[in-house]
C-alpha atoms as a PDB file:
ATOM      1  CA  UNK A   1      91.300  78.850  61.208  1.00  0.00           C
ATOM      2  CA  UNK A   2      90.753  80.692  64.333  1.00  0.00           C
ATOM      3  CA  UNK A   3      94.495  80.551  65.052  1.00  0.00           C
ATOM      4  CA  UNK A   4      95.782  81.417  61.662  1.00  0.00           C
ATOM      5  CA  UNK A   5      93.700  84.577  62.467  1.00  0.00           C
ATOM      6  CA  UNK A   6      95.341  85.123  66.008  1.00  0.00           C
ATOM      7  CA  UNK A   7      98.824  85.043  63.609  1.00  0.00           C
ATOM      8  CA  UNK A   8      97.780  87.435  61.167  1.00  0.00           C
ATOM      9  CA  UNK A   9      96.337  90.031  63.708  1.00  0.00           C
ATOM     10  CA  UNK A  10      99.239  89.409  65.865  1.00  0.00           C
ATOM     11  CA  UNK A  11     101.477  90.199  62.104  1.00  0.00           C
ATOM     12  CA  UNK A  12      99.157  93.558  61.946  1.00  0.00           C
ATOM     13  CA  UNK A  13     100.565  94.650  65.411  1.00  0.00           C
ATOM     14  CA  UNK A  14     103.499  93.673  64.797  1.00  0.00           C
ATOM     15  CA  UNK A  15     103.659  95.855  61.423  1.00  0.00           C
ATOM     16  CA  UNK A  16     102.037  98.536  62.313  1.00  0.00           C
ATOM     17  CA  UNK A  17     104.222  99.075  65.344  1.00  0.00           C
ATOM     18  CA  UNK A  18     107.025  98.866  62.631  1.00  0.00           C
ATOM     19  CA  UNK A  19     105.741 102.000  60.730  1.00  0.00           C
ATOM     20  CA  UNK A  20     105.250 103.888  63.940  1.00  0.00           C
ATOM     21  CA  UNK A  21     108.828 103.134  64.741  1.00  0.00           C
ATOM     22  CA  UNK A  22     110.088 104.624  61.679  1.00  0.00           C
ATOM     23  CA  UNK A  23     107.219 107.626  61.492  1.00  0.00           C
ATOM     24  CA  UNK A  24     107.983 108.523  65.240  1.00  0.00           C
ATOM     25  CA  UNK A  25     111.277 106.978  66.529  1.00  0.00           C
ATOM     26  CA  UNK A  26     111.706 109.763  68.995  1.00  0.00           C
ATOM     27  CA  UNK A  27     107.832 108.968  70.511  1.00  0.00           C
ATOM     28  CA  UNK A  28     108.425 104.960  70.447  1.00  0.00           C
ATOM     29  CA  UNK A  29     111.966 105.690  72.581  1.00  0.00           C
ATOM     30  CA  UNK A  30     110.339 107.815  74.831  1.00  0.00           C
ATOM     31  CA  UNK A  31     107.645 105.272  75.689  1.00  0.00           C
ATOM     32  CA  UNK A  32     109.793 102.564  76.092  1.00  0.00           C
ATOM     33  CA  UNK A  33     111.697 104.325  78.259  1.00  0.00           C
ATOM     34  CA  UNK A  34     109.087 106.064  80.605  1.00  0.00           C
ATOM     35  CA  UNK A  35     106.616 102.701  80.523  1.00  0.00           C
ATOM     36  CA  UNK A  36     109.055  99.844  80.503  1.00  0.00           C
ATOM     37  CA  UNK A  37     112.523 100.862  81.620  1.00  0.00           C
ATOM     38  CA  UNK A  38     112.293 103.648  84.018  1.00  0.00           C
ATOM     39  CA  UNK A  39     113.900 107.438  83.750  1.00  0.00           C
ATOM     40  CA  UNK A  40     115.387 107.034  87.062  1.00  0.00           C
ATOM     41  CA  UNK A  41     117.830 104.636  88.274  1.00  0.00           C
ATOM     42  CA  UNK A  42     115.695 102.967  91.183  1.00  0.00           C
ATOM     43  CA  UNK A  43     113.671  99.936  91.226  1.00  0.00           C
ATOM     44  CA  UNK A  44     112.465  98.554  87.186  1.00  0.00           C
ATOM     45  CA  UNK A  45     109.173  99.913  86.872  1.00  0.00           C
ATOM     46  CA  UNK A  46     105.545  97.948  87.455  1.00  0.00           C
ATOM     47  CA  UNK A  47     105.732  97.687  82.625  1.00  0.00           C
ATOM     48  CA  UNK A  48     108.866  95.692  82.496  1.00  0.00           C
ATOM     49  CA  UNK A  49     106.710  93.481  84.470  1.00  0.00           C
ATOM     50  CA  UNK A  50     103.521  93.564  82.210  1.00  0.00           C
ATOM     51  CA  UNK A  51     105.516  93.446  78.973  1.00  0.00           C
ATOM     52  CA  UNK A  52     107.781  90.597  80.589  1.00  0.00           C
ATOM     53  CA  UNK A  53     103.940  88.502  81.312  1.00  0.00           C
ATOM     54  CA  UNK A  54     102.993  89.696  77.384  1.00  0.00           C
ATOM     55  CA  UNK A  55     106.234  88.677  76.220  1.00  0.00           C
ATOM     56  CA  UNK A  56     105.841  85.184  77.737  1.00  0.00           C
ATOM     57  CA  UNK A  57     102.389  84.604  76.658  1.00  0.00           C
ATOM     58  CA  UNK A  58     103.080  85.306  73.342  1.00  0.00           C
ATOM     59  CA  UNK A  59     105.985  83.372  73.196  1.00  0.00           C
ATOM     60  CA  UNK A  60     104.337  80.173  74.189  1.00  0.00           C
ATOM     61  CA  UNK A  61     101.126  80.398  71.935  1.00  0.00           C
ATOM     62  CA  UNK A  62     103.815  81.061  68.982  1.00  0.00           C
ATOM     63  CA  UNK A  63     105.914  77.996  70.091  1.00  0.00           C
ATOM     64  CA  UNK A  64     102.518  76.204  70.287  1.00  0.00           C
ATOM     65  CA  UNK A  65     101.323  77.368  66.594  1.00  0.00           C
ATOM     66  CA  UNK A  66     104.897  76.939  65.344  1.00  0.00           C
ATOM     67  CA  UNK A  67     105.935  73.416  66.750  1.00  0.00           C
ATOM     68  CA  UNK A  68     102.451  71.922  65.802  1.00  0.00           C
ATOM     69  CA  UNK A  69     102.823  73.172  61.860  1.00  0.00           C
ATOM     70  CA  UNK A  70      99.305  74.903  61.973  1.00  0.00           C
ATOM     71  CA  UNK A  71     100.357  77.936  60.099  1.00  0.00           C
ATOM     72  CA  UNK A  72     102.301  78.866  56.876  1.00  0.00           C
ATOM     73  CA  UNK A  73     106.086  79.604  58.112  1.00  0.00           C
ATOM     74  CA  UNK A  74     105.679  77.449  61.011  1.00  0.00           C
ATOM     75  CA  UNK A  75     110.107  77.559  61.621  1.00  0.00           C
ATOM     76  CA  UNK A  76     109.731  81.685  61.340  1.00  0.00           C
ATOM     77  CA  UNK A  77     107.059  81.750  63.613  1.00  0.00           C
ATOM     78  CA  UNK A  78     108.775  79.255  66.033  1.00  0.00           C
ATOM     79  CA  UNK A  79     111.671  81.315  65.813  1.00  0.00           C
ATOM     80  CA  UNK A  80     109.763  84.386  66.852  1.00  0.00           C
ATOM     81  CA  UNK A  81     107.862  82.694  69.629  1.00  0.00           C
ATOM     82  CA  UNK A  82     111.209  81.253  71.318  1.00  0.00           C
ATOM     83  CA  UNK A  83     112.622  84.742  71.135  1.00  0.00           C
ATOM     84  CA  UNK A  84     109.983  86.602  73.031  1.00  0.00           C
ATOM     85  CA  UNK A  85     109.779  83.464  75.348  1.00  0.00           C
ATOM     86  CA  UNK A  86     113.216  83.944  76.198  1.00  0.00           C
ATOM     87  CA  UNK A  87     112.851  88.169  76.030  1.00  0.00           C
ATOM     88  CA  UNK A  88     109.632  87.444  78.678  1.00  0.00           C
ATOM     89  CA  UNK A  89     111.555  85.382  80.838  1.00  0.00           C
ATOM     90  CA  UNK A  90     114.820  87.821  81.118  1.00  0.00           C
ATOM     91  CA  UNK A  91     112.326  90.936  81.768  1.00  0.00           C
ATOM     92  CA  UNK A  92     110.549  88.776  84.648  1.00  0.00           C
ATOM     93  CA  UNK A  93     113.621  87.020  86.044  1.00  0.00           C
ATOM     94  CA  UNK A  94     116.237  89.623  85.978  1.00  0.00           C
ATOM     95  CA  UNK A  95     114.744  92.735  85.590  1.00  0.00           C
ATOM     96  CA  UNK A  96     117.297  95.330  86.629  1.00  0.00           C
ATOM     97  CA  UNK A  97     119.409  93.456  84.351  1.00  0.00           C
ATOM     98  CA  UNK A  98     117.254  93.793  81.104  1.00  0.00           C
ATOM     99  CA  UNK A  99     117.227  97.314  82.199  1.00  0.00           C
ATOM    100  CA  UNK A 100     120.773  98.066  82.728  1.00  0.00           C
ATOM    101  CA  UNK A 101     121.762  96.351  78.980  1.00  0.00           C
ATOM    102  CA  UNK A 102     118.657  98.164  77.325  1.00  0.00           C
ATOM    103  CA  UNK A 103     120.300 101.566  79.050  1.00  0.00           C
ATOM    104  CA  UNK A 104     123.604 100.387  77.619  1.00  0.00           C
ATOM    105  CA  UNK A 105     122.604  99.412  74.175  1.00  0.00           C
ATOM    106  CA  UNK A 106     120.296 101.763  73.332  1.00  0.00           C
ATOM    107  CA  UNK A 107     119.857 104.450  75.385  1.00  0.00           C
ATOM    108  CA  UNK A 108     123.179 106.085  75.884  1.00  0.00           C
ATOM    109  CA  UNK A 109     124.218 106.418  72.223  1.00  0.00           C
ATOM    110  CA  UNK A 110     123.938 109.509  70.195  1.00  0.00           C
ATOM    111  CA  UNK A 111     120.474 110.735  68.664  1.00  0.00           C
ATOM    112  CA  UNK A 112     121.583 109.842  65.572  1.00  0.00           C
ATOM    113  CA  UNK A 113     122.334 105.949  66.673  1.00  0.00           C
ATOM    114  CA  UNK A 114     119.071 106.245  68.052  1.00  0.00           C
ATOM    115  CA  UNK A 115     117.196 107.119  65.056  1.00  0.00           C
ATOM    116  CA  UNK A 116     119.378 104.742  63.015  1.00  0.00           C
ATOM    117  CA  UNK A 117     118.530 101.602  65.566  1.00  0.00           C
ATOM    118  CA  UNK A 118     114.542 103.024  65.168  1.00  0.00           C
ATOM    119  CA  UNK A 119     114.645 102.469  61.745  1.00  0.00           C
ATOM    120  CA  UNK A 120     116.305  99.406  61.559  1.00  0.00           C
ATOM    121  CA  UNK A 121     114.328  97.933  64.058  1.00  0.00           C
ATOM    122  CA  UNK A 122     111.036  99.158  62.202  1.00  0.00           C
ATOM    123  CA  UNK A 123     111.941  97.892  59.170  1.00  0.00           C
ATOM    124  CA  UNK A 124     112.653  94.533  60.701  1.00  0.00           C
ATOM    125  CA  UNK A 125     109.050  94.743  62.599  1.00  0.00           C
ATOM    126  CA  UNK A 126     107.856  95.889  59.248  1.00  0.00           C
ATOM    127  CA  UNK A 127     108.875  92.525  57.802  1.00  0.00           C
ATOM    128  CA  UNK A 128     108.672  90.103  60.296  1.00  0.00           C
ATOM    129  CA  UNK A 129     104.517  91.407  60.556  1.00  0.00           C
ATOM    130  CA  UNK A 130     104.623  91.007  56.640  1.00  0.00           C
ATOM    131  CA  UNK A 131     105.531  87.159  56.921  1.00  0.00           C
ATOM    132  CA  UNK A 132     103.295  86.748  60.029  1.00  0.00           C
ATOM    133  CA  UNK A 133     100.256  88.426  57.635  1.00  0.00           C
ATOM    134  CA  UNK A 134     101.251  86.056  55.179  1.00  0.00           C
ATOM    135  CA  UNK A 135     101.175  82.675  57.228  1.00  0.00           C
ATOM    136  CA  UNK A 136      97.968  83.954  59.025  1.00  0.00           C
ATOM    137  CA  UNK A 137      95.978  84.310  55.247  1.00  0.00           C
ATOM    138  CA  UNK A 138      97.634  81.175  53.509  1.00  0.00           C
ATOM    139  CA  UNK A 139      96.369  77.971  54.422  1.00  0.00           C
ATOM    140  CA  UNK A 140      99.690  75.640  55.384  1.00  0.00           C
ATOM    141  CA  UNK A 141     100.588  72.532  52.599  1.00  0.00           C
ATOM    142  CA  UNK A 142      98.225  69.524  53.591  1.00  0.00           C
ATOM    143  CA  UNK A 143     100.228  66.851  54.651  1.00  0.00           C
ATOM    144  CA  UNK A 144     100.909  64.245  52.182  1.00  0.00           C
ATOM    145  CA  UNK A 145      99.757  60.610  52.897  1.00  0.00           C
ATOM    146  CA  UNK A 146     102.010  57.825  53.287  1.00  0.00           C
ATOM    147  CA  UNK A 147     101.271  55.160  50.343  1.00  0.00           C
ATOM    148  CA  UNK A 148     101.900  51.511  52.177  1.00  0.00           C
ATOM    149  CA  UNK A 149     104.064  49.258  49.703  1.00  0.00           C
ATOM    150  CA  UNK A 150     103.494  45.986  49.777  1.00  0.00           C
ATOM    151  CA  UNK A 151     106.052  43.306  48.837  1.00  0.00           C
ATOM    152  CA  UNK A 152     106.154  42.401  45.165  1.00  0.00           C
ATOM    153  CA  UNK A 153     105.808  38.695  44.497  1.00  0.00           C
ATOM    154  CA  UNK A 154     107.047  39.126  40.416  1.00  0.00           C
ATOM    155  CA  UNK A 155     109.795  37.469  40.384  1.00  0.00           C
END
């Protein structure tokens, strides 16, 4: 119970930063930059590093909840957790990296890429904290229990 409850408030986040994305694109750009991936080109700043430790966490208590079955949507939410495991380790292991391909993906392109990949990306956050909502409130199928069959002697 208490982890189908980490899911669904983890699915709230999760949506709710999806609708901020698409109300605000130019705020939730500008924070990503200045917090996580630096306005100057010098050393990655101290957020890559605390995102890269959230990133990680939450990747391996998703793994956890999706490889043991004890939510709804147990492959999504596997899915999901391997993701941001892998997103956690990249930030933490090779962080001028992650920073360089976020600069070239996202950050030179045009405003109107930008605003295009915002809303995009919100409506996929938007969904993906939908499903998570939905596996956090639904109890998962009980599993079903294996009838032994013993030999018939009829001949």
């Amino acid at each position: 119970m208490t982890v189908r409850r980490i899911v669904a408030v983890i699915g709230f986040l999760v949506l709710a930063m999806g609708v901020a994305q698409i109300l605000r694109p130019a705020g939730y750009w500008e924070f990503w930059r200045n917090f996580a991936v630096g306005t100057t080109y010098g050393e990655p700043p101290v957020g890559l590093y605390v995102f890269g430790v959230i990133a990680i966490l939450l990747g391996v208590f998703l793994l956890y909840v999706g490889l043991r079955r004890l939510t709804l949507l147990a492959p999504l939410i596997w899915i999901v957790g391997a993701l941001a495991l892998l997103t956690g380790l990249l930030m933490l292991l090779g962080p001028k990296f992650y920073r360089d391909l976020m600069y070239a993906l996202f950050y030179h392109r045009s405003d109107v890429t930008m605003v295009g990949l915002s809303y995009v990306g919100g409506v996929v956050r938007i969904i993906i904290g939908a499903l998570f909502l939905i596996a956090g409130f639904k109890r998962p199928p009980e599993p079903v229990a294996q009838v032994e069959q013993t030999p018939s002697t009829e001949a």
